[in-house]
Protein backbone atom coordinates (compact mmCIF):
# COMPACT_ATOMS: atom_id res chain seq x y z
CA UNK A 1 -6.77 1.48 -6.14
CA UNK A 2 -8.60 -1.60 -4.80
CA UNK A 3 -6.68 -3.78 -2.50
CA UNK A 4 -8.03 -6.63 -0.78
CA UNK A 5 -5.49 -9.19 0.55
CA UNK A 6 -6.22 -12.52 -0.08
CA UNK A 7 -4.34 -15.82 0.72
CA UNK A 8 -1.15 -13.80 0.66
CA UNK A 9 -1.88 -12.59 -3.01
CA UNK A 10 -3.63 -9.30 -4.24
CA UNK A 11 -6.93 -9.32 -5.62
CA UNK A 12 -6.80 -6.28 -7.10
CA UNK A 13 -9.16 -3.79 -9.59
CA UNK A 14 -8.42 -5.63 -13.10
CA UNK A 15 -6.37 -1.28 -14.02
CA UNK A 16 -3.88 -2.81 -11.47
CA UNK A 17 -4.00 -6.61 -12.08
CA UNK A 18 -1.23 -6.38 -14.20
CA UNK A 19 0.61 -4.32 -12.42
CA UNK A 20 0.81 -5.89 -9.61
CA UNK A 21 1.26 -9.29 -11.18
CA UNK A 22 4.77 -8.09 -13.25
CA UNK A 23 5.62 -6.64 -10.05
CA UNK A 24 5.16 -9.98 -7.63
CA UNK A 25 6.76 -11.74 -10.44
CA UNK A 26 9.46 -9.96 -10.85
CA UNK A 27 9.10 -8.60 -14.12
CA UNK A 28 9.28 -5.38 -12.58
CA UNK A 29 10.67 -3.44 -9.31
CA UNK A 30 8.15 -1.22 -7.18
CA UNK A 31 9.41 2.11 -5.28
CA UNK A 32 7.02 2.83 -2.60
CA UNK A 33 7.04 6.12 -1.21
CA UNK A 34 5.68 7.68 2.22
CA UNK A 35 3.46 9.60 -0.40
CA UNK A 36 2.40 6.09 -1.74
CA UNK A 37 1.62 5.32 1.65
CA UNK A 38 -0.04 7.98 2.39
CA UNK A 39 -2.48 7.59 -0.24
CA UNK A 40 -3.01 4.16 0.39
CA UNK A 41 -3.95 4.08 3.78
CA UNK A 42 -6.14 7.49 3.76
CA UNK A 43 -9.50 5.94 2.56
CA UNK A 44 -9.30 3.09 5.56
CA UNK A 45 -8.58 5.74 8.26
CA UNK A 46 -11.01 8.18 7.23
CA UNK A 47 -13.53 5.32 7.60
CA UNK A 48 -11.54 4.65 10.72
CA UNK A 49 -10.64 1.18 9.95
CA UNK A 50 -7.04 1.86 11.34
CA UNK A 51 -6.54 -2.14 11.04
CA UNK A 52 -7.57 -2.20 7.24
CA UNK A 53 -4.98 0.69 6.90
CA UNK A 54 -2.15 -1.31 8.69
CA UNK A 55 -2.67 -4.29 6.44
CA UNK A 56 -2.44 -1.93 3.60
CA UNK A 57 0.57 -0.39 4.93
CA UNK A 58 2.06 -3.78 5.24
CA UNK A 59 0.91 -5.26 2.10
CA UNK A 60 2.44 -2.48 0.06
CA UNK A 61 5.89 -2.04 2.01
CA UNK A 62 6.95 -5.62 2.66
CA UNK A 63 5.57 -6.95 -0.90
CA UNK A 64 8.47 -8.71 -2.64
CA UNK A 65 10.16 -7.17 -5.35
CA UNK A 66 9.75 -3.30 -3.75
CA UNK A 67 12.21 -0.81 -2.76
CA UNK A 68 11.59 2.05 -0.40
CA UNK A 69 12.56 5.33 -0.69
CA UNK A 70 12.29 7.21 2.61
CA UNK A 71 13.05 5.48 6.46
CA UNK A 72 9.49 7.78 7.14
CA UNK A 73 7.66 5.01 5.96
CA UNK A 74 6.22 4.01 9.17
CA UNK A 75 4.85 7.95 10.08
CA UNK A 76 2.56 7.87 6.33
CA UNK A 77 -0.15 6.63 7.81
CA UNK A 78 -0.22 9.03 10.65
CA UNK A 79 0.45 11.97 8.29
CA UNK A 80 -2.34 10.86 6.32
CA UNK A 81 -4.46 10.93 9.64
CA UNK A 82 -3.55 14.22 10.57
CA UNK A 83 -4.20 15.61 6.54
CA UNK A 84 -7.97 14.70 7.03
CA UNK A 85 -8.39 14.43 10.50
């Protein structure tokens, strides 16, 4: 998945455009898991852009219309750090 944060919006891949367009609107609710996380925020760290991996984190967990399942959230990107570290 290709995130790049841009004036608040994502610019995103055009698999995910959609996506991620119903889900800012509205149209649709996101559940974002620590595994989501995790995932997300593995190919920044391994290139040890540990900023690029916080925005990530951010991006995906405070986006509107998202739920979260797990209070772990926060540990993902450490886990992830620790799986290929």
């Amino acid at each position: 998945m290709a995130i790049i944060m841009s004036n608040s919006r994502f610019a995103l891949a055009a698999p995910f455009r959609s996506l991620f367009e119903s889900i800012e609107s509205g149209r649709i609710q996101a559940l974002v898991t620590p595994i989501t996380v995790a995932e997300v925020v593995s190919g920044p760290l391994k290139a040890g852009k540990d900023a690029l991996a916080e925005r990530y984190r951010r991006a995906i967990t405070q986006a509107a219309h998202t739920d979260q399942l797990g209070a772990v959230l926060e540990q993902a990107p450490a886990a992830a750090r620790n799986a290929h570290g």
